[in-house]
Protein backbone atom coordinates (compact mmCIF):
# COMPACT_ATOMS: atom_id res chain seq x y z
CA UNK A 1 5.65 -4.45 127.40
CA UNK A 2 2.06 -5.13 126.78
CA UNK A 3 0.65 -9.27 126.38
CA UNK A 4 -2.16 -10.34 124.75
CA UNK A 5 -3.76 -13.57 123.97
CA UNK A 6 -6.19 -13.73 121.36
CA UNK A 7 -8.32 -16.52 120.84
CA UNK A 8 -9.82 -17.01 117.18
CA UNK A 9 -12.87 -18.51 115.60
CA UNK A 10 -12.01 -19.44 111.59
CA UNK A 11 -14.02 -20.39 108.35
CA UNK A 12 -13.89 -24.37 108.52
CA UNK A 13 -11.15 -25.30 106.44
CA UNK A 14 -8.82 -22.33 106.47
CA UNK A 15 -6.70 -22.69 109.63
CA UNK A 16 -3.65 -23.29 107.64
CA UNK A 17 -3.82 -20.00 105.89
CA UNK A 18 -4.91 -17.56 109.23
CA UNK A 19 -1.95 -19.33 111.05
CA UNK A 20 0.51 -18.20 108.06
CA UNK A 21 -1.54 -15.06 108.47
CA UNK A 22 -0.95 -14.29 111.42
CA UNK A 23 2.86 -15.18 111.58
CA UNK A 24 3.46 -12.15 109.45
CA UNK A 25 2.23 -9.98 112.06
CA UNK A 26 5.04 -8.13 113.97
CA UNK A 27 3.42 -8.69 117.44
CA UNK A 28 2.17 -12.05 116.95
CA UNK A 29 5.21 -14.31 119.05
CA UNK A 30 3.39 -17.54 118.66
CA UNK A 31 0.20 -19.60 117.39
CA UNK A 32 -1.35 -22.83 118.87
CA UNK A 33 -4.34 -24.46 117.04
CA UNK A 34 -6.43 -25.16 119.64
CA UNK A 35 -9.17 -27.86 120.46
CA UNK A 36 -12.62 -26.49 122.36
CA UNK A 37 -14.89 -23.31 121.63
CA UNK A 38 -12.39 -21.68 119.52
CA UNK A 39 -9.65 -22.87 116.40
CA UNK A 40 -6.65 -21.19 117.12
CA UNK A 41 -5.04 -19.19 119.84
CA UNK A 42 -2.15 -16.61 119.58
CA UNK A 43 0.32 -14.50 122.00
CA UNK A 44 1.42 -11.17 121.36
CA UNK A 45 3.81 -8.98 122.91
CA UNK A 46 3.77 -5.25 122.21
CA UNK A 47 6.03 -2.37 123.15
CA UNK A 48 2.91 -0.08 123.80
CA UNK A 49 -0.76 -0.88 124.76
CA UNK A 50 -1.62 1.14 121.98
CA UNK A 51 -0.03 -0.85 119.32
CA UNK A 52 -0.97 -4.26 120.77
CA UNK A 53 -4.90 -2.83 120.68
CA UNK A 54 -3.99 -1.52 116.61
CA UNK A 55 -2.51 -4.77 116.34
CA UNK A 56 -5.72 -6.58 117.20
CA UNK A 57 -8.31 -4.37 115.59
CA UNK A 58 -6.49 -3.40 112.54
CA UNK A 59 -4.44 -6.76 111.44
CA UNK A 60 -5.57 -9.73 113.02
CA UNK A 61 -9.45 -9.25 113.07
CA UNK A 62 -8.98 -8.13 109.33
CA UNK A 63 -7.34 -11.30 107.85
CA UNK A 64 -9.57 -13.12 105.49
CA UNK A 65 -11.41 -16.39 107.11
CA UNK A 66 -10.93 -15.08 110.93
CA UNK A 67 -15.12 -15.06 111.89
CA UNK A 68 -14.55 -13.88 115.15
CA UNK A 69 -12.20 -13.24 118.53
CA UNK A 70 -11.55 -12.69 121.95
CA UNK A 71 -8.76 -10.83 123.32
CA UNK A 72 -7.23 -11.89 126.88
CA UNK A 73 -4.71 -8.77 128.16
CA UNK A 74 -2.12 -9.74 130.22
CA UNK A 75 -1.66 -7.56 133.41
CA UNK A 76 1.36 -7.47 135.12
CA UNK A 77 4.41 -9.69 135.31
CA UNK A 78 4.85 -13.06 135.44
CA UNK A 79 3.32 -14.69 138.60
């Protein structure tokens, strides 16, 4: 199983529609709007590092509004 967290700089204003955004994505397991640097911040659990890293690149930096992100991977178990 591959993790990710991805943490997500929006447009001003259109948090509401990224988070429903993102909720339609397979891997996406769940969203937290978030207070700080960045708007929102999202956990995703993949079968395959490969489709976590499609996942990211293809879907999620795509949707409209989302200005930028940063991807935390996951390594190992739980601690």
């Amino acid at each position: 199983m591959a993790v990710a967290f991805v943490l997500i700089n929006c447009e001003l204003g259109s948090e509401k529609q990224v988070i429903t955004d993102l909720k339609s994505i397979c891997c996406v397991k769940k969203v937290y709007g978030v207070f700080g640097a960045y708007d929102l911040m999202t956990s995703l659990e993949c079968e395959r590092l490969e489709e976590l890293r499609q996942t990211i690149i293809s879907e999620i930096r795509r949707i409209k509004n989302v200005r930028s992100t940063i991807t935390l991977m996951g390594i190992g178990g739980q601690c």
